[in-house]
N, C-alpha and C. Protein backbone atom coordinates (compact mmCIF):
# COMPACT_ATOMS: atom_id res chain seq x y z
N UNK A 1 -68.57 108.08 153.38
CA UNK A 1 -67.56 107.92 152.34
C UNK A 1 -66.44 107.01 152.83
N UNK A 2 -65.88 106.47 151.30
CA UNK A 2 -64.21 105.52 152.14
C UNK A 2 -63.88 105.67 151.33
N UNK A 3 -62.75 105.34 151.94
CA UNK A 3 -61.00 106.03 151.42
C UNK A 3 -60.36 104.50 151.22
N UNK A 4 -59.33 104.29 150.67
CA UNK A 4 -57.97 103.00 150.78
C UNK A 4 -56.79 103.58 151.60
N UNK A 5 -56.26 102.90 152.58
CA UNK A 5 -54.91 103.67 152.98
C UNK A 5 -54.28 102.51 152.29
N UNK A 6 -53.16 102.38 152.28
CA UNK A 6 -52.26 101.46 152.00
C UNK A 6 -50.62 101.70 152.25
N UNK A 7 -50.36 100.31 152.86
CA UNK A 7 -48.63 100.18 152.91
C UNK A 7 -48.27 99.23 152.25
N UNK A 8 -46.36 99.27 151.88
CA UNK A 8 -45.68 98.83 151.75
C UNK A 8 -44.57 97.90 152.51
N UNK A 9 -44.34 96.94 152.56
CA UNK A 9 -43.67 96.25 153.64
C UNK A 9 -42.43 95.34 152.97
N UNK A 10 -41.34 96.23 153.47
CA UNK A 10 -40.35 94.35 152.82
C UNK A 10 -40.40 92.97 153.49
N UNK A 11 -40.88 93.11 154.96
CA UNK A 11 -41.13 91.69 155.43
C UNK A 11 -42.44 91.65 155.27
N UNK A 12 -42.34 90.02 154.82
CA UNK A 12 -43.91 89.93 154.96
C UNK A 12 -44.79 89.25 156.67
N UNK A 13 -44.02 89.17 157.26
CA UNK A 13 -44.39 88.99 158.68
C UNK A 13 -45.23 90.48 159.40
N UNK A 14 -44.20 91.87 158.65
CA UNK A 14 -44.24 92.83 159.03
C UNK A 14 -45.95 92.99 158.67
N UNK A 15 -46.08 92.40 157.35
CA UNK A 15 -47.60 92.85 156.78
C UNK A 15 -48.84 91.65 157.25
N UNK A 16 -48.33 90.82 157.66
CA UNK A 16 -49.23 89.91 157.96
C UNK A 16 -49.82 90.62 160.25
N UNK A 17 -48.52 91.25 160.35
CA UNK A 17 -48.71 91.90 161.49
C UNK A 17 -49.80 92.93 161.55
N UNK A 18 -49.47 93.92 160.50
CA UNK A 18 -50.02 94.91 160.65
C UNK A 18 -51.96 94.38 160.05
N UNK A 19 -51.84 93.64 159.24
CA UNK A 19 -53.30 93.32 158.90
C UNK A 19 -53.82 92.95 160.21
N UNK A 20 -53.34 91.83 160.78
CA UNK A 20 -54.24 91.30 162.36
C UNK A 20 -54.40 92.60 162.94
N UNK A 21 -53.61 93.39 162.51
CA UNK A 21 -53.75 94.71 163.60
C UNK A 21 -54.80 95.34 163.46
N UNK A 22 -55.15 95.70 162.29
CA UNK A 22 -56.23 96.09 161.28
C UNK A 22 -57.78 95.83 161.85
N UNK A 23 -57.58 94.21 161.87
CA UNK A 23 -58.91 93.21 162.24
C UNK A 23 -58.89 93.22 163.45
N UNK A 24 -58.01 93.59 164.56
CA UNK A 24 -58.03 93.50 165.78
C UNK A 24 -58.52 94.99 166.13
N UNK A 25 -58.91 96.17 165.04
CA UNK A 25 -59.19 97.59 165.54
C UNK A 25 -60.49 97.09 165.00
N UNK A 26 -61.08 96.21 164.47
CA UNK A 26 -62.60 96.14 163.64
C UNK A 26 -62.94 96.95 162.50
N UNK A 27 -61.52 96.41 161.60
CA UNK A 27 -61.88 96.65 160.17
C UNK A 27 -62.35 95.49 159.83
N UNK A 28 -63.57 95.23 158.93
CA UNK A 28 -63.47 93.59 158.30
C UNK A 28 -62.56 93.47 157.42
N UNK A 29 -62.19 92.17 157.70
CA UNK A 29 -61.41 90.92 156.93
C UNK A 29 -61.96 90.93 155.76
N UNK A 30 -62.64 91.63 155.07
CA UNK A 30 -63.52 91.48 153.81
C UNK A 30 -62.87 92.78 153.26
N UNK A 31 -62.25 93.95 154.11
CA UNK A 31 -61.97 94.96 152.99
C UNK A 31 -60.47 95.23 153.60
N UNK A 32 -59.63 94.36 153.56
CA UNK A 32 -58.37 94.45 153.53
C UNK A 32 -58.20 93.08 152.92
N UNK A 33 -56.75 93.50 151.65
CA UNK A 33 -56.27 92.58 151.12
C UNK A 33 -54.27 92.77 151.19
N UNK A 34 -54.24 91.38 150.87
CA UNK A 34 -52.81 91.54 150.28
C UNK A 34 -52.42 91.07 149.50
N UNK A 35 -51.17 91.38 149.04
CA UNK A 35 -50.71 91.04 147.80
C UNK A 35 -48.99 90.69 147.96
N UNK A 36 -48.60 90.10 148.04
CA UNK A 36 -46.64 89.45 148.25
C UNK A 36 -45.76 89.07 147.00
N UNK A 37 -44.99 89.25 147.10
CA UNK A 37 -44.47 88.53 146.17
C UNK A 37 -43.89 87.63 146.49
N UNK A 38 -43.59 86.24 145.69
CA UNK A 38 -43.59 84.90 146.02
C UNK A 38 -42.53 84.22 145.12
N UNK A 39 -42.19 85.02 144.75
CA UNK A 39 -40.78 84.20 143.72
C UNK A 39 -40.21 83.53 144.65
N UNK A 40 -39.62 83.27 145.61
CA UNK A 40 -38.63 82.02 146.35
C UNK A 40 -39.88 81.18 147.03
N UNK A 41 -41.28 81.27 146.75
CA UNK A 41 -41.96 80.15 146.85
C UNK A 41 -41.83 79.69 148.46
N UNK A 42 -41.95 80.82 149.40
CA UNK A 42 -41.39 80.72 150.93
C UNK A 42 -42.99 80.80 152.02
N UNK A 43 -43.31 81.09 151.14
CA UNK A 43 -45.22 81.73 152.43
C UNK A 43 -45.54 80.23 152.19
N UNK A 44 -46.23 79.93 152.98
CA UNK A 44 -47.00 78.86 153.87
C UNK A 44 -48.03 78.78 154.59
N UNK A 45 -48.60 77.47 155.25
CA UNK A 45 -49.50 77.97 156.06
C UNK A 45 -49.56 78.01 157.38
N UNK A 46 -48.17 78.59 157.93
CA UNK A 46 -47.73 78.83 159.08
C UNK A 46 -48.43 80.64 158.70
N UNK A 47 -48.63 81.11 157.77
CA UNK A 47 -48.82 82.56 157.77
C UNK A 47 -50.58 82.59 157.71
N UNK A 48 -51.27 82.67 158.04
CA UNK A 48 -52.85 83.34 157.80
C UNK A 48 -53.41 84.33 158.55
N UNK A 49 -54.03 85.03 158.13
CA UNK A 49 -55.13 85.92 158.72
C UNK A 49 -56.64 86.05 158.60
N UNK A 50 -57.68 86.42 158.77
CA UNK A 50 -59.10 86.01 158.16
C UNK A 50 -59.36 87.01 157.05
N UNK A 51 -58.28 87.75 156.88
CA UNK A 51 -58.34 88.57 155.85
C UNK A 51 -58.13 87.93 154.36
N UNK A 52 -57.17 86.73 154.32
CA UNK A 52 -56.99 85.94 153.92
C UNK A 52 -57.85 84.80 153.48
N UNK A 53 -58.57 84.34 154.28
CA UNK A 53 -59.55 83.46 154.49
C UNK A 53 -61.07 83.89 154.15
N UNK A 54 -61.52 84.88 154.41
CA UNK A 54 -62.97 85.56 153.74
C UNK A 54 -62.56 85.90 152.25
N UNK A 55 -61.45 85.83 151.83
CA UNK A 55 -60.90 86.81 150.62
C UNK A 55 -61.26 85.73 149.38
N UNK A 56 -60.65 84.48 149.83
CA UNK A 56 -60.77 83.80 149.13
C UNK A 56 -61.89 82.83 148.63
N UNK A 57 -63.48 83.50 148.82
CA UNK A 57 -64.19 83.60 148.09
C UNK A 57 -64.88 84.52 146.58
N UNK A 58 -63.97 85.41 146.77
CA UNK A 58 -64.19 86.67 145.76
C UNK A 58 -63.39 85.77 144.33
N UNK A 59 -64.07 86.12 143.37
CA UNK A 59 -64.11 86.21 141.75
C UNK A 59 -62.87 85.03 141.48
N UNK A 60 -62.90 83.95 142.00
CA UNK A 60 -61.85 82.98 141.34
C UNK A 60 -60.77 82.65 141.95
N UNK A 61 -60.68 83.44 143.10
CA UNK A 61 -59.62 83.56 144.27
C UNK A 61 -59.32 82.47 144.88
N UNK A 62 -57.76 81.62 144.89
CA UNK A 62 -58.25 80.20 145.41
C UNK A 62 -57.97 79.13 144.21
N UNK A 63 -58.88 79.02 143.36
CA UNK A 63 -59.16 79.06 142.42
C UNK A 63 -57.08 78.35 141.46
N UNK A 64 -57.21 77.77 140.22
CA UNK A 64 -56.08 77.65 139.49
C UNK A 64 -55.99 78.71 138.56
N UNK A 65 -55.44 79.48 139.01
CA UNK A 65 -55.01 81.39 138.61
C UNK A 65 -53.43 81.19 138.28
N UNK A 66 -54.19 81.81 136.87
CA UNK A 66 -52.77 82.62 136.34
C UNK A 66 -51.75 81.17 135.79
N UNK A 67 -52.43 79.94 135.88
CA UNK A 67 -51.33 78.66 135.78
C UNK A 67 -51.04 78.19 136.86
N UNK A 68 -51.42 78.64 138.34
CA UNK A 68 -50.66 78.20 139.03
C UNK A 68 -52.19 77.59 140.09
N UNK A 69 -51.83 76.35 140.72
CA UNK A 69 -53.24 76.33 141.22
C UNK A 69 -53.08 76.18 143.15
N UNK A 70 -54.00 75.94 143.87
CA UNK A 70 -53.67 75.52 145.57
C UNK A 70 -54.32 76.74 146.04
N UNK A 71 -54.09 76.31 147.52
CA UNK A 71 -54.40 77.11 148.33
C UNK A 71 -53.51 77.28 149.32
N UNK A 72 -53.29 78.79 150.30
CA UNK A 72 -52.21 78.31 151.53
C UNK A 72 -53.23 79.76 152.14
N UNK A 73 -54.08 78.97 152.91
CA UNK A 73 -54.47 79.39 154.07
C UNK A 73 -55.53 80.34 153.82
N UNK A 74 -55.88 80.29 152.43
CA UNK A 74 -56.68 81.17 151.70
C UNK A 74 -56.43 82.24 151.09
N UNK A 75 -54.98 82.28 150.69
CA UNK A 75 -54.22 83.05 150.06
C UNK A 75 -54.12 82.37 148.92
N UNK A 76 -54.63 82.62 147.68
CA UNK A 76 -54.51 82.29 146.39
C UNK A 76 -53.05 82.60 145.89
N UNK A 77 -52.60 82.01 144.71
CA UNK A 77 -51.50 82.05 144.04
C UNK A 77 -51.93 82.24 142.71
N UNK A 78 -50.92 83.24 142.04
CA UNK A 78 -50.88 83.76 140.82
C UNK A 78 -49.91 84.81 140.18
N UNK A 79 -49.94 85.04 139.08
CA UNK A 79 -49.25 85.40 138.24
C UNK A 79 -49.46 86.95 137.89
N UNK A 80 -48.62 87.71 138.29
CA UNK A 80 -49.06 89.35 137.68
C UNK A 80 -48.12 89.88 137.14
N UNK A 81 -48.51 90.50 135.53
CA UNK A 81 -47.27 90.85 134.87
C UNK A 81 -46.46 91.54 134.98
N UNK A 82 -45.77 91.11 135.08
CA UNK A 82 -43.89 92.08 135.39
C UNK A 82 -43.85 92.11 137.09
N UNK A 83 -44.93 90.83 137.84
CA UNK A 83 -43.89 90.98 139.44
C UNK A 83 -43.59 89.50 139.06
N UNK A 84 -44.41 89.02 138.60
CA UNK A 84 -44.35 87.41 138.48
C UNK A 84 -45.31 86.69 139.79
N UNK A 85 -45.07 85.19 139.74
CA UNK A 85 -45.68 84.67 140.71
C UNK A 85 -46.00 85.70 142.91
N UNK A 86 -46.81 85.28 143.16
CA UNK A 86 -47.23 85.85 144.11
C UNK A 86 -48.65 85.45 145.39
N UNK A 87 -48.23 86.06 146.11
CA UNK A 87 -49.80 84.85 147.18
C UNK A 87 -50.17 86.40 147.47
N UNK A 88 -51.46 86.24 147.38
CA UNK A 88 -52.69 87.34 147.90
C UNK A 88 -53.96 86.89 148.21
N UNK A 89 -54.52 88.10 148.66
CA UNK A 89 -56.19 87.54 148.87
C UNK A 89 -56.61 89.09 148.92
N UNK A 90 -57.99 89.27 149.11
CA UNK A 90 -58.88 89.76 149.03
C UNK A 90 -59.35 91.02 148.33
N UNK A 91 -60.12 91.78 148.44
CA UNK A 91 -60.97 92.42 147.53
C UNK A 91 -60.14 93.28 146.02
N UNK A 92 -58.68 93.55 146.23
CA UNK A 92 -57.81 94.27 145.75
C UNK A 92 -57.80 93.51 144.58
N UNK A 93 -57.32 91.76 144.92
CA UNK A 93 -57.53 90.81 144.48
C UNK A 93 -58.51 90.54 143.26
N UNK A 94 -59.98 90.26 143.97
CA UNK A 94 -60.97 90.47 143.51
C UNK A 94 -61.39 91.37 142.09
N UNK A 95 -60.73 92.37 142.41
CA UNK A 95 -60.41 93.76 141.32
C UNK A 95 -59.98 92.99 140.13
N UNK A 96 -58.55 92.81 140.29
CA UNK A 96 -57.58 92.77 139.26
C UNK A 96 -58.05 91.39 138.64
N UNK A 97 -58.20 90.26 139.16
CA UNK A 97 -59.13 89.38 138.79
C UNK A 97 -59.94 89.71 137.68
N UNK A 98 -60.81 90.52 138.11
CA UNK A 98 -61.96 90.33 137.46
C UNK A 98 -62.13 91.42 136.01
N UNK A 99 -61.06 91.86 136.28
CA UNK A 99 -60.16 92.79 134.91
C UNK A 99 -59.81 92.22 134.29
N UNK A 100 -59.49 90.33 134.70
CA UNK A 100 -58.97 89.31 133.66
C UNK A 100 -60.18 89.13 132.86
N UNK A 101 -61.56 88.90 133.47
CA UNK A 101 -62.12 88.31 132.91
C UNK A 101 -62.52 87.16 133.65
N UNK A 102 -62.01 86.93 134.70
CA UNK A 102 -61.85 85.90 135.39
C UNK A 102 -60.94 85.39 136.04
N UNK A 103 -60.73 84.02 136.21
CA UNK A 103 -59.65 83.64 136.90
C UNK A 103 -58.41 83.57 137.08
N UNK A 104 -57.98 84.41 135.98
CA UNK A 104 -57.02 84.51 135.46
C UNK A 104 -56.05 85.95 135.24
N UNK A 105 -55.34 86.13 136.03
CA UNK A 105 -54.51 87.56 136.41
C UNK A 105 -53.72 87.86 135.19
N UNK A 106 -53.03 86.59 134.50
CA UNK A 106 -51.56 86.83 134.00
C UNK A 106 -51.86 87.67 132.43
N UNK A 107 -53.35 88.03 132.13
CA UNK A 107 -53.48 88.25 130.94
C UNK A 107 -54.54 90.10 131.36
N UNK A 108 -54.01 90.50 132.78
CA UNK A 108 -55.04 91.67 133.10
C UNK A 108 -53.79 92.67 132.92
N UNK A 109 -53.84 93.35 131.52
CA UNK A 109 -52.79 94.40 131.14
C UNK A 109 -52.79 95.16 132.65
N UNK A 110 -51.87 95.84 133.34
CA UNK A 110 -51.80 96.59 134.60
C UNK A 110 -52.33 96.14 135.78
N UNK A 111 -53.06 94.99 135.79
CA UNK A 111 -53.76 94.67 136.73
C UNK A 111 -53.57 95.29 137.99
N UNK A 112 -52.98 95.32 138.47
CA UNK A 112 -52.38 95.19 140.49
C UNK A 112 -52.71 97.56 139.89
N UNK A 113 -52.25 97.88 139.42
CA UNK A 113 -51.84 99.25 139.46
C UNK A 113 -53.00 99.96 138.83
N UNK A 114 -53.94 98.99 137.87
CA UNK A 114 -55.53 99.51 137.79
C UNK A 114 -56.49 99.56 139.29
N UNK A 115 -56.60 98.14 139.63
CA UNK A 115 -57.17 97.62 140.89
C UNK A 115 -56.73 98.93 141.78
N UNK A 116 -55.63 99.04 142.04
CA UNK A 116 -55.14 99.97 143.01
C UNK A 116 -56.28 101.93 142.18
N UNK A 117 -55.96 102.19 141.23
CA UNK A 117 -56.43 103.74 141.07
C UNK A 117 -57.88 103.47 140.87
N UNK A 118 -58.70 102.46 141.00
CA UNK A 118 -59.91 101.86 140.95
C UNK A 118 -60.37 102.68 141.91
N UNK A 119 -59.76 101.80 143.10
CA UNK A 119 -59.76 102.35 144.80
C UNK A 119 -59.37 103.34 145.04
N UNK A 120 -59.27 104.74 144.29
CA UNK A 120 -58.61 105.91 144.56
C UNK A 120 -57.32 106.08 144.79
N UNK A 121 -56.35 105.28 144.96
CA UNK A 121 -54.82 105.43 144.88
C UNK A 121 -54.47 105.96 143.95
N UNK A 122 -53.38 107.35 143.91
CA UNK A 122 -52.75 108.39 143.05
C UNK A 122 -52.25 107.09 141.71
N UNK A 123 -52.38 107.53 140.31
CA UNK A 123 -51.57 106.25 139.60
C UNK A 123 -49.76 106.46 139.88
N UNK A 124 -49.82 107.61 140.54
CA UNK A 124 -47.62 107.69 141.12
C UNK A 124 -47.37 106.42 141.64
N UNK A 125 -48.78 106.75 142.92
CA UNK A 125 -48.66 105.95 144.57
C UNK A 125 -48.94 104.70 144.00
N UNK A 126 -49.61 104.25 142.90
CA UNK A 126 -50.13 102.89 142.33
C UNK A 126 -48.83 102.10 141.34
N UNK A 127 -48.28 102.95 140.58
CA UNK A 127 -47.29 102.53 140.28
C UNK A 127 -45.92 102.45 141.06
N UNK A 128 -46.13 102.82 142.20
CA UNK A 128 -45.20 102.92 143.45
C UNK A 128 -45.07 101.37 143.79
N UNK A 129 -46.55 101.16 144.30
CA UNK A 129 -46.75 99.94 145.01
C UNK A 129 -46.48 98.55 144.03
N UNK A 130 -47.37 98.80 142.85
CA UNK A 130 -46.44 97.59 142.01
C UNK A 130 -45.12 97.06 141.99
N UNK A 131 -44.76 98.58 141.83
CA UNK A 131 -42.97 98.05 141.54
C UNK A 131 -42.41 97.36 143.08
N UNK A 132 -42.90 98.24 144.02
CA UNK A 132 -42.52 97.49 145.43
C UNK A 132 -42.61 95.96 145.95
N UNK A 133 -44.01 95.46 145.48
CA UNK A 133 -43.88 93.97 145.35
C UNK A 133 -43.33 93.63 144.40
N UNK A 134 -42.94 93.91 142.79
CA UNK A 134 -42.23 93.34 142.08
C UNK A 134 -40.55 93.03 142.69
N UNK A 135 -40.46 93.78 143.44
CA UNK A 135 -39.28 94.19 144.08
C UNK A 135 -39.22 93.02 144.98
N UNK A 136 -39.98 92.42 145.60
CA UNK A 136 -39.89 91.29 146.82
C UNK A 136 -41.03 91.86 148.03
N UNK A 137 -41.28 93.15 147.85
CA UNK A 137 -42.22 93.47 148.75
C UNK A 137 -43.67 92.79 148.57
N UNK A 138 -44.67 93.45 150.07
CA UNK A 138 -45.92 93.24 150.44
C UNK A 138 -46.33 94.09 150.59
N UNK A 139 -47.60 94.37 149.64
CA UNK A 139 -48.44 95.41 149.87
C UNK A 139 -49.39 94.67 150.72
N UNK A 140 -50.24 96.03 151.49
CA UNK A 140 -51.57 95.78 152.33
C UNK A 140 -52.43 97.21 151.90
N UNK A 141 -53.28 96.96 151.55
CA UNK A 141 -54.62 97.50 151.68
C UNK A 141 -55.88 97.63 151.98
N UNK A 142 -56.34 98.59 152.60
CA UNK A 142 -57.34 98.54 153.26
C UNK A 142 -58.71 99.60 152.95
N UNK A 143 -59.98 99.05 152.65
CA UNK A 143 -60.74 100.18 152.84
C UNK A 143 -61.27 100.29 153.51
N UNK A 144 -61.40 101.73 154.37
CA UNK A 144 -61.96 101.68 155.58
C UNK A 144 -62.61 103.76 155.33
N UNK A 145 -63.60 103.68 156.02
CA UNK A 145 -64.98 105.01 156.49
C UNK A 145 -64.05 105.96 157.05
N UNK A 146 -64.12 107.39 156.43
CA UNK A 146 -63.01 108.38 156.25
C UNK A 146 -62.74 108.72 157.77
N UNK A 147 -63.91 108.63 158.74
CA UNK A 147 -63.29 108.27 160.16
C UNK A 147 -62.60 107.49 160.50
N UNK A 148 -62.17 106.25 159.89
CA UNK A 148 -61.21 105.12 160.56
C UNK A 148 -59.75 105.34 159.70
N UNK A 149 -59.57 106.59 158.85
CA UNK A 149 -58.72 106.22 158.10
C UNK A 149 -57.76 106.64 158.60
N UNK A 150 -57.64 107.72 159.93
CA UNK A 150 -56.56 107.86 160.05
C UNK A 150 -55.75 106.57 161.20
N UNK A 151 -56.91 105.99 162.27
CA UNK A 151 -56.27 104.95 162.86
C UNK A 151 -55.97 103.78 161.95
N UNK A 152 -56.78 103.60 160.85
CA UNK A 152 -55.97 102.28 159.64
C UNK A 152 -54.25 102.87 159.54
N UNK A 153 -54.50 104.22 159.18
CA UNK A 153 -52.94 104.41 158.61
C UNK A 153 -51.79 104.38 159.64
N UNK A 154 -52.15 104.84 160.87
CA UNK A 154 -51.41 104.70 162.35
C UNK A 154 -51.16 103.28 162.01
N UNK A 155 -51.45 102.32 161.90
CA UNK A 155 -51.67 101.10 162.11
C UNK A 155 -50.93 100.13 161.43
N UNK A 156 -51.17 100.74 160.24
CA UNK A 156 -50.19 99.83 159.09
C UNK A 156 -48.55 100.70 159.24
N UNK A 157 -48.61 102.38 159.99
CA UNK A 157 -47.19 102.49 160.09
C UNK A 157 -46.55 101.91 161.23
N UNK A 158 -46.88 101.15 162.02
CA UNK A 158 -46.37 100.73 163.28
C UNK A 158 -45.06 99.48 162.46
N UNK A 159 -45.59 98.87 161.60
CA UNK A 159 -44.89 97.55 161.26
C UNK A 159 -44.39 97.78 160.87
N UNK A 160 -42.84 98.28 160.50
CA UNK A 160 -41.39 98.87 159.83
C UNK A 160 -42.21 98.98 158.42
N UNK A 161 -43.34 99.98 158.04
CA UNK A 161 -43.59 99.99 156.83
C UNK A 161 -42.56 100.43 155.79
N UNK A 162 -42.37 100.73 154.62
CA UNK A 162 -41.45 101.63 154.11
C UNK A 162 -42.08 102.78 153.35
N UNK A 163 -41.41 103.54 153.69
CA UNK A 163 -41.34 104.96 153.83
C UNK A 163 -41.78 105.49 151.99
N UNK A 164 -42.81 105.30 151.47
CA UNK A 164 -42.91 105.60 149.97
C UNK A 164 -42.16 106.94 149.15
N UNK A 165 -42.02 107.84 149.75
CA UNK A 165 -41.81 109.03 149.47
C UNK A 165 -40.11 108.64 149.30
N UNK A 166 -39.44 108.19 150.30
CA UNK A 166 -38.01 107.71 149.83
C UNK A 166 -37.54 106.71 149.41
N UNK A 167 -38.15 105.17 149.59
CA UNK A 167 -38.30 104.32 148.32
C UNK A 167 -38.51 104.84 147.03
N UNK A 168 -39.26 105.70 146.64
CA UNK A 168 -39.49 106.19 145.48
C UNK A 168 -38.26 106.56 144.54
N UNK A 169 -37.64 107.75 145.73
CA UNK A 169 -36.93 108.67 145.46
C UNK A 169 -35.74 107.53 145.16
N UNK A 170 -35.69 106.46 145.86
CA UNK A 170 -34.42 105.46 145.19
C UNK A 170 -34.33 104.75 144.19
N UNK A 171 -36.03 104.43 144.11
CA UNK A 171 -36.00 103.65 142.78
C UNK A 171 -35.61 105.05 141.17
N UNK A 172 -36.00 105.60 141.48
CA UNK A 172 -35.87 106.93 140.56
C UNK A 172 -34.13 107.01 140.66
N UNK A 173 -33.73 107.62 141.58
CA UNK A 173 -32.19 107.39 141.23
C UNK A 173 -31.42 106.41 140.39
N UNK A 174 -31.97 104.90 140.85
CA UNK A 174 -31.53 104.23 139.79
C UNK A 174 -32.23 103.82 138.44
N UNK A 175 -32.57 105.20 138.13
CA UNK A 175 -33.03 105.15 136.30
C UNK A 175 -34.81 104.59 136.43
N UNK A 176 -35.76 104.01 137.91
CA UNK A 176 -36.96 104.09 137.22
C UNK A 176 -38.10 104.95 137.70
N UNK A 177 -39.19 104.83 136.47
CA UNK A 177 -40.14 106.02 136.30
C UNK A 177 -41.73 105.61 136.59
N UNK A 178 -41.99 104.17 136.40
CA UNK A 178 -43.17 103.98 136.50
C UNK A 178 -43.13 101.97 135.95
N UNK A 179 -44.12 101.76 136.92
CA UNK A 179 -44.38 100.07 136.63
C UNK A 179 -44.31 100.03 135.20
N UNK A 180 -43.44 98.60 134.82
CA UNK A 180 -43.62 98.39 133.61
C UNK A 180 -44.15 96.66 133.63
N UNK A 181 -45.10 96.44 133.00
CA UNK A 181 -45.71 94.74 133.35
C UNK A 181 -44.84 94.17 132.41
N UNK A 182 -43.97 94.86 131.24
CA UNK A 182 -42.98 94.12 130.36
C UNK A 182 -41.42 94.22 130.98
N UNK A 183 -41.08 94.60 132.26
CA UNK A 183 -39.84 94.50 132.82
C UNK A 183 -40.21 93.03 132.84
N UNK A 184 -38.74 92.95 133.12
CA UNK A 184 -38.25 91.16 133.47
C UNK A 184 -38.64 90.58 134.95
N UNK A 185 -39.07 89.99 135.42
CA UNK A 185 -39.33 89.33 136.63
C UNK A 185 -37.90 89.47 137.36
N UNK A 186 -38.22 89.74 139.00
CA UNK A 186 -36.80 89.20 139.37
C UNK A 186 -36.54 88.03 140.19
N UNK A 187 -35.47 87.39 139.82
CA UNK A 187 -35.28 86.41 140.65
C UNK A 187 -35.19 86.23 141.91
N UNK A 188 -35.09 85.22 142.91
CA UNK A 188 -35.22 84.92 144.29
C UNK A 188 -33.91 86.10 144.67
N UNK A 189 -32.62 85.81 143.98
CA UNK A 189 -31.10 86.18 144.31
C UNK A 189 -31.31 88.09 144.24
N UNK A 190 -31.79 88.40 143.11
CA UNK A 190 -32.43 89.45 142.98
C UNK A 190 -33.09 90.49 144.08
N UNK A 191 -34.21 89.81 144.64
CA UNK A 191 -35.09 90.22 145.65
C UNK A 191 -34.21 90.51 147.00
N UNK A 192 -33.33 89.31 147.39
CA UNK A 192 -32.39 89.09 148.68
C UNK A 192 -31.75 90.36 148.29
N UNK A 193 -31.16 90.86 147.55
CA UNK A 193 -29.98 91.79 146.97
C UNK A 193 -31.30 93.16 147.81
N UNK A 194 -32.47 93.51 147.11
CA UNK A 194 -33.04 94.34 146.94
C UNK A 194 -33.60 94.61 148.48
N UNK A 195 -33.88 93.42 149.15
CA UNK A 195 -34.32 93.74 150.21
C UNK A 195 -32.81 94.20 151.26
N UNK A 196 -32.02 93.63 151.20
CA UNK A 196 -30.60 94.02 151.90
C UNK A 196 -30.27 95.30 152.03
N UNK A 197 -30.43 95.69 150.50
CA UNK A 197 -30.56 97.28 149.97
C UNK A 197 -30.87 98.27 150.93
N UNK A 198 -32.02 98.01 151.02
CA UNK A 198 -33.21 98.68 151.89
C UNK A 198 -33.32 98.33 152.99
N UNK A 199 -32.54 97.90 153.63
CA UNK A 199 -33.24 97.22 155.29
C UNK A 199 -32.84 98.01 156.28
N UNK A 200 -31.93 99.05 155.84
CA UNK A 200 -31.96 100.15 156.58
C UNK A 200 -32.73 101.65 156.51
N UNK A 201 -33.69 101.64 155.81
CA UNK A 201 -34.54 102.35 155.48
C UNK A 201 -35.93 102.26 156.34
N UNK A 202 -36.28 101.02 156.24
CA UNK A 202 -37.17 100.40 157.21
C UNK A 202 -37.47 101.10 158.37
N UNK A 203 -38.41 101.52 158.67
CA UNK A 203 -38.81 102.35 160.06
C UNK A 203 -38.47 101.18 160.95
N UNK A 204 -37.77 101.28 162.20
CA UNK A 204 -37.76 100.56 163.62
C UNK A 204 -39.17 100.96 164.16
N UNK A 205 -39.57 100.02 165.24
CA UNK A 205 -40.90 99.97 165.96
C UNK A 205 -40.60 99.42 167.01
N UNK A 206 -41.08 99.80 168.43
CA UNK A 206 -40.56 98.80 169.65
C UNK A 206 -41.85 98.24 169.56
């Protein structure tokens, strides 16, 4: 049997860390994906992983998605409703994709938060993670054989993941309840604000 663990990350260095980490314990690069958000248009191809790179053969990935077309390192670019623009890759990917119909994300009602309870993620923990990249965050997910799941999850907490259970509890304080794909996108200025917010929340790691 397999399971998905999955984290949350406000840096995306933090998540591009913890994936090599992933592939460096011998998960394949084929069943871990990610997903960023990309509104200040900042990832590059100073960032890759082969998680990245195998990914972007799956269902259109790569591909001119969502309106937006290129490649950076095999991280596709696209459009998901209510985070807005964003770079991802693999199988998670693949999912929500192919919920379009195809190549095309910006028209897959829930996409990112279906894809996610597809893979067994709670729809709380699924609408958790949406809002977190809508937010400026990086999700990572991984599926991995109910024996590896607890070193996947060791793994992805090493990288200042954030803490879901009290992210939650903050986004809830300030008035929200669950992903909405008709909230407003937020801006670059937005995200900076949101991540500042939170950067003391962030688990430390030596």
């Amino acid at each position: 049997m397999t399971q998905t663990v999955t984290a949350l990350y406000d840096i995306y260095d933090d998540a591009v860390a913890a994936t090599r980490a992933l592939e460096e314990a011998g998960i394949p690069a084929s069943e871990i994906s990610i997903v960023s958000n990309n509104a200040d248009n900042r990832y590059d191809r100073t960032h890759s992983t082969r998680a990245a790179e195998d990914a972007g053969t799956g269902a259109g990935v790569g591909a001119v998605v969502g309106g937006i077309g290129g490649l950076l390192t095999g991280l596709g670019l696209m459009a998901i409703p209510g985070v807005g623009p964003v770079v991802a890759a693999g199988w998670l990917v693949a999912t929500a994709v192919g919920a379009a119909g195809g190549a095309v994300v910006g028209g897959a009602a829930g996409g990112l938060v279906g894809s996610l309870t597809s893979a067994g993620v709670s729809e709380r923990e699924a609408n958790f993670y949406a809002e977190g990249v809508r937010r400026g965050g990086t999700l990572v997910a991984a599926r991995v054989a109910d024996a590896q799941a607890p070193l996947a999850r060791e793994i992805l907490q090493r990288y200042r993941w954030v803490d879901p259970t009290v992210r939650a509890a903050a986004y809830r304080e300030s008035g929200w309840s669950s992903f909405d794909e008709n909230a407003p996108v937020y801006t670059p200025e937005q995200i900076a604000e949101e991540r500042a917010r939170y950067a003391r929340d962030r688990f430390s790691n030596p």
